[in-house]
N, C-alpha and C. Protein backbone atom coordinates (compact mmCIF):
# COMPACT_ATOMS: atom_id res chain seq x y z
N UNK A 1 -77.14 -61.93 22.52
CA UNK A 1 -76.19 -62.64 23.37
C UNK A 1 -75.18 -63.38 22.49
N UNK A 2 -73.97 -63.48 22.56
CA UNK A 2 -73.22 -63.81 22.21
C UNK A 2 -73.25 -65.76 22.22
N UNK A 3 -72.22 -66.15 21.40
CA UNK A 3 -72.42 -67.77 21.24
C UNK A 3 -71.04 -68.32 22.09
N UNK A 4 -69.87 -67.77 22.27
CA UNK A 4 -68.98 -67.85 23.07
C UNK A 4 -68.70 -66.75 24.11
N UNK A 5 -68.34 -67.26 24.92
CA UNK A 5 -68.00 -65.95 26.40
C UNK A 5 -66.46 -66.30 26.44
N UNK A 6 -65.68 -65.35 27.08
CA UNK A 6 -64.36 -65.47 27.45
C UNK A 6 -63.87 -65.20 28.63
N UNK A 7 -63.60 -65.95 29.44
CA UNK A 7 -63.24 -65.73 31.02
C UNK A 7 -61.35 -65.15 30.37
N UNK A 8 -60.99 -63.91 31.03
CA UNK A 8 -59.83 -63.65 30.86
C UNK A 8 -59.10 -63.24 32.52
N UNK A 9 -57.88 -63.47 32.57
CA UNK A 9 -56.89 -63.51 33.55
C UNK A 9 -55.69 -63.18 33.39
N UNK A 10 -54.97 -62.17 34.25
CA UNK A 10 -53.67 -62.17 33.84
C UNK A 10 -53.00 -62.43 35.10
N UNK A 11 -52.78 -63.54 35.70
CA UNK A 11 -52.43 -64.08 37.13
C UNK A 11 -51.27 -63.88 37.61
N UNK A 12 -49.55 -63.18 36.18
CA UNK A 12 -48.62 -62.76 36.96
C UNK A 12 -48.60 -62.00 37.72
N UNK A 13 -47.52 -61.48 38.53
CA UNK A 13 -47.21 -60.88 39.81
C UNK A 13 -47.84 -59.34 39.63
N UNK A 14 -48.30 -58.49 40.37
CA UNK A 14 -48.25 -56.90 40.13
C UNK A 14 -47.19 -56.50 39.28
N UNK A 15 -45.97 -56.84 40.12
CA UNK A 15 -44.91 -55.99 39.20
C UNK A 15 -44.58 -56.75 37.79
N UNK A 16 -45.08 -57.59 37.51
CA UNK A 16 -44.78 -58.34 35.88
C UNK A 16 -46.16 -57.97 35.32
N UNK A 17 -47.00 -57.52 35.60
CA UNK A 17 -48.15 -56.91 35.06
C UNK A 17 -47.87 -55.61 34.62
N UNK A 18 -47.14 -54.75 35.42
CA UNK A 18 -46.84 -53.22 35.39
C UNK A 18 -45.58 -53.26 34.09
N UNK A 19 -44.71 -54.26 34.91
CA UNK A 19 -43.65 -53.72 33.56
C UNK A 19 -43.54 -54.59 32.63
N UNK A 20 -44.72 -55.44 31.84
CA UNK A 20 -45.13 -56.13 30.24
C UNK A 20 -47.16 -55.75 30.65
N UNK A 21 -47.22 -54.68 30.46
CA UNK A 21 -48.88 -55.10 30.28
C UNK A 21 -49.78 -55.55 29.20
N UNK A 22 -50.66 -56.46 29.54
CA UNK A 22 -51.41 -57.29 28.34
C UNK A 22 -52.65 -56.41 28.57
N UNK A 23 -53.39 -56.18 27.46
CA UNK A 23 -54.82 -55.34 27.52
C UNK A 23 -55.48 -56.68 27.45
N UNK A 24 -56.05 -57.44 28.62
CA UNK A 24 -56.69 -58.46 28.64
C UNK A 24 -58.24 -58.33 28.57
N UNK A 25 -58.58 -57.13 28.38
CA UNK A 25 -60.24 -57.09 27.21
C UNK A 25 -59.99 -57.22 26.22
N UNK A 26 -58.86 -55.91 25.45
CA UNK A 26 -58.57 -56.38 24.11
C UNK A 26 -58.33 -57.62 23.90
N UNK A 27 -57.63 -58.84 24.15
CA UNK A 27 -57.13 -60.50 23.35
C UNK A 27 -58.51 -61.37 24.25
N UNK A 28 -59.04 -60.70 25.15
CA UNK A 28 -60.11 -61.53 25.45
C UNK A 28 -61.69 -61.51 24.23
N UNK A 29 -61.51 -60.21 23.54
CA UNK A 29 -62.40 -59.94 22.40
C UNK A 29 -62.09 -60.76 21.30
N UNK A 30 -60.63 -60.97 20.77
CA UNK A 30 -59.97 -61.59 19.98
C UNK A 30 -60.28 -62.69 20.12
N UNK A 31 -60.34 -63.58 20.97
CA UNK A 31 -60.10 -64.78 21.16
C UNK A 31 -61.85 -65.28 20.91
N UNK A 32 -62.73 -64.18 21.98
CA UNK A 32 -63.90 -64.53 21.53
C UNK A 32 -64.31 -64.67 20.13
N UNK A 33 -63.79 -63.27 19.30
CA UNK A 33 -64.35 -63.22 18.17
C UNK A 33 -63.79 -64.45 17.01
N UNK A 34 -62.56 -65.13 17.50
CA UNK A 34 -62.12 -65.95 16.76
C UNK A 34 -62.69 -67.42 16.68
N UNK A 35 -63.29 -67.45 17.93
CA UNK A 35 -63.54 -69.18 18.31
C UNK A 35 -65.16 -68.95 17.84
N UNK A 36 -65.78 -67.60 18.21
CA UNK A 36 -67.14 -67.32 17.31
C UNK A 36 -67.01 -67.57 15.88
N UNK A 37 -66.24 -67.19 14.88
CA UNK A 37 -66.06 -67.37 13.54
C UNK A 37 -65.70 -69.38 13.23
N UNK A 38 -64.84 -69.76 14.39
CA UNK A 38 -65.16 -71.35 13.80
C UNK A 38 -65.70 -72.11 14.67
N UNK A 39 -67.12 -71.22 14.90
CA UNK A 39 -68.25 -72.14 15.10
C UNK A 39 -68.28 -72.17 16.69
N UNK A 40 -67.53 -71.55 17.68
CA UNK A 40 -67.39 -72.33 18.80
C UNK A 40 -68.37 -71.68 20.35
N UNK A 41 -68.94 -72.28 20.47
CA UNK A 41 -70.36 -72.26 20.92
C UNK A 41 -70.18 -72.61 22.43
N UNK A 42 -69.61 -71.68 23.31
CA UNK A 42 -69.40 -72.25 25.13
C UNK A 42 -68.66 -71.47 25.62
N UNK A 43 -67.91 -71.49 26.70
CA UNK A 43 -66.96 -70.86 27.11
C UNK A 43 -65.29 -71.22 27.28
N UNK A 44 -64.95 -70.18 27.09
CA UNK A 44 -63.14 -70.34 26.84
C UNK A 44 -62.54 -69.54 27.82
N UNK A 45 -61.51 -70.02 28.75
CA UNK A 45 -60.61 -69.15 28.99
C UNK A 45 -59.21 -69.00 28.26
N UNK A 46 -58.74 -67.72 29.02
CA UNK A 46 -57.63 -67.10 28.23
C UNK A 46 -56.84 -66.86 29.75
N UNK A 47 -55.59 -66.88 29.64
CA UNK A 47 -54.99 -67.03 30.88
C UNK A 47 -53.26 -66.65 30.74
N UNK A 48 -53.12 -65.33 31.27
CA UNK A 48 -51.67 -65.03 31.41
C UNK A 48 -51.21 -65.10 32.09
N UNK A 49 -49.85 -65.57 32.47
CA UNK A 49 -49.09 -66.19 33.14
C UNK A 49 -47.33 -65.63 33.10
N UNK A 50 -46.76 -66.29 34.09
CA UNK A 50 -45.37 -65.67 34.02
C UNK A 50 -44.24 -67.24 33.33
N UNK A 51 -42.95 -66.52 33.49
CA UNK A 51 -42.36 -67.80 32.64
C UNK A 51 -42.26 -69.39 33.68
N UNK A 52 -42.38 -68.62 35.15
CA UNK A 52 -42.28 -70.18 36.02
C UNK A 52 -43.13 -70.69 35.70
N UNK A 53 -44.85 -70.33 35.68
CA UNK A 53 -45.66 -71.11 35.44
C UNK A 53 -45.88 -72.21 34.00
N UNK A 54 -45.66 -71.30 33.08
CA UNK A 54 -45.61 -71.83 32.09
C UNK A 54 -44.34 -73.00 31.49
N UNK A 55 -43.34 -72.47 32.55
CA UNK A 55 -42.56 -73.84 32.45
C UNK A 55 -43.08 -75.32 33.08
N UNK A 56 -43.84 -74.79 34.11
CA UNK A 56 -44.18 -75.70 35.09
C UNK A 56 -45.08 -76.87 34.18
N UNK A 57 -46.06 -75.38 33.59
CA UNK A 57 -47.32 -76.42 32.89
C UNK A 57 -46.74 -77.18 31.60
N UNK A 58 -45.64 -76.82 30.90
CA UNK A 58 -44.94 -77.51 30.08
C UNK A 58 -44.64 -78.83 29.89
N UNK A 59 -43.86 -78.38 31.31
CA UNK A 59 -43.64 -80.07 31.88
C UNK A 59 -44.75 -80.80 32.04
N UNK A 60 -46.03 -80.80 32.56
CA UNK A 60 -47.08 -81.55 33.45
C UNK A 60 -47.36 -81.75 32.24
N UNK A 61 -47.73 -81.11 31.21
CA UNK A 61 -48.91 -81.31 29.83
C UNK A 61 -48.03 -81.78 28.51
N UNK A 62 -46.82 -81.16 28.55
CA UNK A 62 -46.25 -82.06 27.35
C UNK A 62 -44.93 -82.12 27.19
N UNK A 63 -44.69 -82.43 28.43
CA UNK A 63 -43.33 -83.46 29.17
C UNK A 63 -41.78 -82.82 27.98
N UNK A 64 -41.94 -81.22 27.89
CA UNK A 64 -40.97 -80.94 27.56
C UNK A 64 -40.25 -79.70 28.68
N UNK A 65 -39.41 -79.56 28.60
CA UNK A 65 -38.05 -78.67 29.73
C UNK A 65 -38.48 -77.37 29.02
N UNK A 66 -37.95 -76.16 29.65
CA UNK A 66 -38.32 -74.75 29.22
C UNK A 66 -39.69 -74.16 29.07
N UNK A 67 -39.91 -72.50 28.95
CA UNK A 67 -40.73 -72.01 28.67
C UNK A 67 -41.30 -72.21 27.21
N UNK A 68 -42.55 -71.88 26.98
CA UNK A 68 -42.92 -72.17 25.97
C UNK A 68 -44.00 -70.90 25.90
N UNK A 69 -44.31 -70.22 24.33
CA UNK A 69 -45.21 -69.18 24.08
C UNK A 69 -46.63 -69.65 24.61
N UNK A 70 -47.29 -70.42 24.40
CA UNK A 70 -48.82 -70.74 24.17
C UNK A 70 -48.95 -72.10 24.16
N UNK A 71 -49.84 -72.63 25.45
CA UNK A 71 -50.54 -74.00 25.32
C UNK A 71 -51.98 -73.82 25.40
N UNK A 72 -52.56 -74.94 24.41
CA UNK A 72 -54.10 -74.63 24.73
C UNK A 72 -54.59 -76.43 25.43
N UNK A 73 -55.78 -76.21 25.85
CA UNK A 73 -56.00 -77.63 26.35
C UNK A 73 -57.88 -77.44 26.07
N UNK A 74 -58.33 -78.30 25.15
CA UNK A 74 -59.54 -78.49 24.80
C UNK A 74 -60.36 -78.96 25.69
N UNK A 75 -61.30 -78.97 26.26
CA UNK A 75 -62.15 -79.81 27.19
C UNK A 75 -63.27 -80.56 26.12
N UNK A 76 -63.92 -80.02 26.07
CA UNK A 76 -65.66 -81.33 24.94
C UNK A 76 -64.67 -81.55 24.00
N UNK A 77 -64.33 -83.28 23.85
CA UNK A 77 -64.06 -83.55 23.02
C UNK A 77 -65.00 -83.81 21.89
N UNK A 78 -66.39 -84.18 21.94
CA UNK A 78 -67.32 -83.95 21.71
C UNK A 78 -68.67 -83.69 22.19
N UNK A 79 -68.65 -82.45 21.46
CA UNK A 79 -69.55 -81.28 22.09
C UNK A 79 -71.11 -81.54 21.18
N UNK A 80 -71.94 -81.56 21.48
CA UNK A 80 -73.19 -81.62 20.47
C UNK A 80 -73.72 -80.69 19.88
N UNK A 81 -73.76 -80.43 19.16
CA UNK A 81 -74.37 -79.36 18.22
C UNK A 81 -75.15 -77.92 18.67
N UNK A 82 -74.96 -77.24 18.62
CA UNK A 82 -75.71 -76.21 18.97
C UNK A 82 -75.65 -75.67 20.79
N UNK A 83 -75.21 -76.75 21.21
CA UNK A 83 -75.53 -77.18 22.67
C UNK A 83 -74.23 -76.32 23.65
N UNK A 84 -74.06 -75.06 24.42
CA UNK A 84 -72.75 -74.86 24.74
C UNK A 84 -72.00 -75.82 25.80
N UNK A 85 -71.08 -75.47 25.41
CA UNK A 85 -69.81 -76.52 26.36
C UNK A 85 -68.57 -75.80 26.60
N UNK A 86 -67.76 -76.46 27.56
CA UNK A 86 -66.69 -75.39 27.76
C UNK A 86 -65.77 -76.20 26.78
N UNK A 87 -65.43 -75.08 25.96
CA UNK A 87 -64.28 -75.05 24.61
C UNK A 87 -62.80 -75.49 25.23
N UNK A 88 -62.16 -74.68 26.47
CA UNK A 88 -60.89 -74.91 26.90
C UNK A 88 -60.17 -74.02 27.50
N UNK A 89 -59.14 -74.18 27.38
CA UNK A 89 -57.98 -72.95 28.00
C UNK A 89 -57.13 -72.62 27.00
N UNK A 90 -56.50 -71.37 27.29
CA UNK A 90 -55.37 -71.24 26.53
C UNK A 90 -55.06 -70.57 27.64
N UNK A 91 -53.64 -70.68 27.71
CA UNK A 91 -52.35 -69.73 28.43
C UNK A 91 -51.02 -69.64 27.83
N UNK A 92 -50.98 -68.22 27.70
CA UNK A 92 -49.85 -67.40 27.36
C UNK A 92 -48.92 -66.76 28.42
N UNK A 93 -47.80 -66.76 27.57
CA UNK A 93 -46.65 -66.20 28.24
C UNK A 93 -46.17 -65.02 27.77
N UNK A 94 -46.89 -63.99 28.29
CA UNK A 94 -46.25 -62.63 27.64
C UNK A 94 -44.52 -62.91 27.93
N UNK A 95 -43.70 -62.82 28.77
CA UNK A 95 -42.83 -62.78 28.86
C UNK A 95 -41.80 -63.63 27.96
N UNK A 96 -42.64 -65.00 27.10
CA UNK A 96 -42.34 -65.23 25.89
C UNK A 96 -42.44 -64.74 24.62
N UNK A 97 -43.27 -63.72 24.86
CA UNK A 97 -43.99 -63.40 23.68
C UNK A 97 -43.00 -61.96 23.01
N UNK A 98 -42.72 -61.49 24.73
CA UNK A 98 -41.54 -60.40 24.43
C UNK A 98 -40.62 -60.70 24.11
N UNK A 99 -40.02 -61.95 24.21
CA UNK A 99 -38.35 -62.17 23.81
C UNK A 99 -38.67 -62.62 22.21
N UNK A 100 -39.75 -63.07 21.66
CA UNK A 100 -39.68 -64.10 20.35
C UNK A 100 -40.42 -62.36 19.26
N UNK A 101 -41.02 -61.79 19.82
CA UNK A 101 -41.51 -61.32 18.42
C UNK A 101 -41.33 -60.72 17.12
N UNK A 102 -40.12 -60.03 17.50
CA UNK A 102 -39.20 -59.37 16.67
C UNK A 102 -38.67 -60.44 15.75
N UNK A 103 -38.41 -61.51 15.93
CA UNK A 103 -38.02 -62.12 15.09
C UNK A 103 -39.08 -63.08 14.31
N UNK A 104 -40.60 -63.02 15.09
CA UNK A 104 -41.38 -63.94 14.68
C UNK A 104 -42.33 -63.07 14.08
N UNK A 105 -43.74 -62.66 15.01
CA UNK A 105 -44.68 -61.52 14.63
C UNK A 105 -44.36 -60.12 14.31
N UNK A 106 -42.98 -59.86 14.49
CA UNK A 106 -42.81 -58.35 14.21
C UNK A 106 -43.15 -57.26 15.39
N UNK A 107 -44.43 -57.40 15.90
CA UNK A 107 -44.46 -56.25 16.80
C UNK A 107 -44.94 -57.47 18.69
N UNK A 108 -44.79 -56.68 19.62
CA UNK A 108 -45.21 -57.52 20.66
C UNK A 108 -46.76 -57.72 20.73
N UNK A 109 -47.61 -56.34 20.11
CA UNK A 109 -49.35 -57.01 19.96
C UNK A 109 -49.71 -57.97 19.07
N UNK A 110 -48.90 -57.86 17.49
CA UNK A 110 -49.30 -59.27 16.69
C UNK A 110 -48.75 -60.34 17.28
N UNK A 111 -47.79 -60.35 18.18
CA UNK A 111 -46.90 -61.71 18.62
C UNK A 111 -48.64 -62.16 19.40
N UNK A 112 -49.11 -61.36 20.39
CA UNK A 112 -50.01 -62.22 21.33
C UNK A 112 -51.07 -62.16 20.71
N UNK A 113 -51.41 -61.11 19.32
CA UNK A 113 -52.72 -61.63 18.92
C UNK A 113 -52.61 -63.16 17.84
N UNK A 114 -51.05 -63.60 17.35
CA UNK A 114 -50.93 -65.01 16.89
C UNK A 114 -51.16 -66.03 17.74
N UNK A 115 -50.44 -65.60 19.04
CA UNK A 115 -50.65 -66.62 20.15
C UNK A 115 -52.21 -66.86 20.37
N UNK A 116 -52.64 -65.96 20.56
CA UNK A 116 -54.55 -65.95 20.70
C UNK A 116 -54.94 -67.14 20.19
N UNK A 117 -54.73 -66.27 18.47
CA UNK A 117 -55.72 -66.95 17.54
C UNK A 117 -54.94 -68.37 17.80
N UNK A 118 -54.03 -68.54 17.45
CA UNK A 118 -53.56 -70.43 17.40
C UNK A 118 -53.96 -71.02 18.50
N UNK A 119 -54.03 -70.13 20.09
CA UNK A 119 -54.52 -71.01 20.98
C UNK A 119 -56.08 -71.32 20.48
N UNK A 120 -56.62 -70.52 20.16
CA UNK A 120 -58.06 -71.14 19.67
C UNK A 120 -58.70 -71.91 18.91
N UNK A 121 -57.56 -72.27 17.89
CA UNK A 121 -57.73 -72.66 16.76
C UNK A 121 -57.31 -74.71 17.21
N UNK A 122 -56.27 -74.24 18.30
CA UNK A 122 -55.92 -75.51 18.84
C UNK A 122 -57.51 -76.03 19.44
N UNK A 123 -58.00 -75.41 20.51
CA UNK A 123 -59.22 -75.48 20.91
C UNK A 123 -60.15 -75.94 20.52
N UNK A 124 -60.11 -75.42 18.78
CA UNK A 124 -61.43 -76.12 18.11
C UNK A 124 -60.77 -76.84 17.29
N UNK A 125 -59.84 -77.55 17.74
CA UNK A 125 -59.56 -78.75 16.92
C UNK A 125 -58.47 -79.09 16.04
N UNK A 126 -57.63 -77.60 15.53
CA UNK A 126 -56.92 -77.34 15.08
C UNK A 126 -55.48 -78.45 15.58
N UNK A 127 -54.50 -78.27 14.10
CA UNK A 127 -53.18 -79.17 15.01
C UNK A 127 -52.28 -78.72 13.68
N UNK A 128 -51.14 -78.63 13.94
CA UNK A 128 -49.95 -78.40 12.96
C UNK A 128 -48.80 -79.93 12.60
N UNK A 129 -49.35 -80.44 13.48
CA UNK A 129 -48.00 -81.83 13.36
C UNK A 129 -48.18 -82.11 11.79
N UNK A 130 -48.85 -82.82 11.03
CA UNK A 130 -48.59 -82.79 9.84
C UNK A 130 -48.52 -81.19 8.73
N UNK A 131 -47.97 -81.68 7.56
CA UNK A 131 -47.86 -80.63 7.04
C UNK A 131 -48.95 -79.91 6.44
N UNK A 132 -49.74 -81.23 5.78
CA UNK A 132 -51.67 -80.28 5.42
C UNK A 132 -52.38 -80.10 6.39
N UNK A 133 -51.72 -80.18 7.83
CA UNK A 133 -53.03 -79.49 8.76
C UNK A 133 -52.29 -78.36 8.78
N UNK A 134 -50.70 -78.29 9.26
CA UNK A 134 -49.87 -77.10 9.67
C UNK A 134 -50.31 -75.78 8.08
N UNK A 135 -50.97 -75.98 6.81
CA UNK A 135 -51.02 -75.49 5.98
C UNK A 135 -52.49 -74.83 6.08
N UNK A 136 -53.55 -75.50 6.37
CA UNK A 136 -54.65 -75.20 6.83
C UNK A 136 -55.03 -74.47 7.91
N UNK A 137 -54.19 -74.72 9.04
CA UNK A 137 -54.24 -73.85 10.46
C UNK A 137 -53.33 -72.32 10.37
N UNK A 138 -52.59 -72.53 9.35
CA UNK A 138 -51.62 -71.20 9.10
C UNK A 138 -52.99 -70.27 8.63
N UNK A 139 -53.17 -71.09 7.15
CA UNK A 139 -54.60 -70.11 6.69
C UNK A 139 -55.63 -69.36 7.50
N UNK A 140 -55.92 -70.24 8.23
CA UNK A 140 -57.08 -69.91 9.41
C UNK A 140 -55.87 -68.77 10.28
N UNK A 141 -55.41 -69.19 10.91
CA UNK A 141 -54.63 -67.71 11.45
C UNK A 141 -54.73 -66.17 10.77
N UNK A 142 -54.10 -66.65 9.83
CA UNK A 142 -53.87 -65.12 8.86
C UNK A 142 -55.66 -64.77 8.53
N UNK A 143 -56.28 -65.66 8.29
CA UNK A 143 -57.63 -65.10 7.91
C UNK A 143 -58.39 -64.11 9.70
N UNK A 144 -58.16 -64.91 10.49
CA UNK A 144 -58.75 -64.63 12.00
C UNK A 144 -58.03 -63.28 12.00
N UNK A 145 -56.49 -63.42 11.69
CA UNK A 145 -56.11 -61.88 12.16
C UNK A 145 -56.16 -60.67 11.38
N UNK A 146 -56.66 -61.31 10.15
CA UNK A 146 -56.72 -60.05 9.12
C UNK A 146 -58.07 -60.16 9.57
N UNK A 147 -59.42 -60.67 9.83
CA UNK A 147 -60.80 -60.29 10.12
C UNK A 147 -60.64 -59.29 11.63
N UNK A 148 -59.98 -59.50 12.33
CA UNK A 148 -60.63 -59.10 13.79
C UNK A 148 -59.50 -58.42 14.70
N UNK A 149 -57.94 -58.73 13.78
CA UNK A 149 -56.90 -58.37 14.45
C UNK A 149 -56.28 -56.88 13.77
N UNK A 150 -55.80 -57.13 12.45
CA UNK A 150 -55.34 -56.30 11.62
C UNK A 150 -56.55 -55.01 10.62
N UNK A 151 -57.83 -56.25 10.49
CA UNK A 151 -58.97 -55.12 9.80
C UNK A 151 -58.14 -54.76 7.92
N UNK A 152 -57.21 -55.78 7.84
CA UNK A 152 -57.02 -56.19 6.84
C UNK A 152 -55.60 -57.27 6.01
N UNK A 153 -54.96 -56.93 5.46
CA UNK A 153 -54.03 -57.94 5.52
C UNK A 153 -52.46 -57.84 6.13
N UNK A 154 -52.01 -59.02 6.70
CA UNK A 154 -50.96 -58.92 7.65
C UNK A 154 -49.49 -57.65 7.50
N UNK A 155 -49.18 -57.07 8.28
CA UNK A 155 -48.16 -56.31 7.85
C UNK A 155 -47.01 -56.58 7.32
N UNK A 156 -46.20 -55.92 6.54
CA UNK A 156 -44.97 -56.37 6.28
C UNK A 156 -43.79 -56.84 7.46
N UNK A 157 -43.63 -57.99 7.54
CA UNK A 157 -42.44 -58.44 8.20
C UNK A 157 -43.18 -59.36 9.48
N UNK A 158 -44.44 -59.89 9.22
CA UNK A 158 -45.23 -60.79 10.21
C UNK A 158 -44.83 -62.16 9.53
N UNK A 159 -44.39 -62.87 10.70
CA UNK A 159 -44.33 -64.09 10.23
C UNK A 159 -44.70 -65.45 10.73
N UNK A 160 -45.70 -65.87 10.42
CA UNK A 160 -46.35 -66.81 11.37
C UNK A 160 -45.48 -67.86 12.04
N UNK A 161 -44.15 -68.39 11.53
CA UNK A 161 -43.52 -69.63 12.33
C UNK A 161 -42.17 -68.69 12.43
N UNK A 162 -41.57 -68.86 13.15
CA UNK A 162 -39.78 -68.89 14.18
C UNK A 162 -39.30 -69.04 12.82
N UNK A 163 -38.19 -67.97 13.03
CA UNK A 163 -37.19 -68.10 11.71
C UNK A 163 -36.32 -69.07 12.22
């Protein structure tokens, strides 16, 4: 039995499902296998969404205007050892993910398998505001996606932050 489970969802419309589809087993494996590697012991959802929503939740959670790629929201702030707990949410915006990747991840599957891993990484604790965490959480990315995403090291022209 596994140490994390992943509830996955892709809640946009039929027709925004049909014309951007997310393989939501595939990034629901990802996400498991990522929050399994740092330690994370409960359940997580993963949650796709369209750009209204994600503007919506923008606003409510961190009181900024526009769409945004990926928010995650942690639940156990402290969780006890060994003991499962629910880890959190993440929700993505494919429809962000299509307009940014070319210039960010390179292809539209590394764009949402970055989004993944960082939502998870937020989850377990992870944060970029300073510059030695933003240096540490980069690492952990590229390591998560070369273990479970890529099966080895990142391709030419991936780039973890917005040019």
């Amino acid at each position: 039995m596994s140490d994390c489970s992943v509830v996955v969802a892709d809640v946009r419309s039929e027709e925004a499902q049909q014309a951007l589809p997310v393989d939501v087993e595939r990034w629901g494996k990802l996400a498991r296998r990522a929050a399994e590697t740092e330690g994370g012991i409960g359940e997580l959802t993963l949650t796709f969404v369209d750009l209204a929503e994600i503007t919506d939740l923008n606003v409510e959670h961190m009181g900024k205007t526009g769409p945004t790629d990926v928010l995650s929201f942690p639940m156990d702030d402290d969780p006890m050892p060994g003991v499962p707990t629910m880890l959190g949410d993440i929700v993505i915006c494919p429809d962000v993910a299509a307009s940014q990747f070319a210039e960010h991840a390179g292809t539209f599957n590394d764009e949402i398998a970055l989004l993944v891993v960082h939502g998870v990484l937020h989850v377990m604790g992870h944060d970029h505001a300073e510059a030695d965490d933003a240096s540490v959480m980069r690492a952990r990315e590229l390591a998560l996606l070369g273990d479970h995403h890529w099966g080895g090291d990142a391709p030419v022209g991936f780039r973890q932050t917005h040019a």
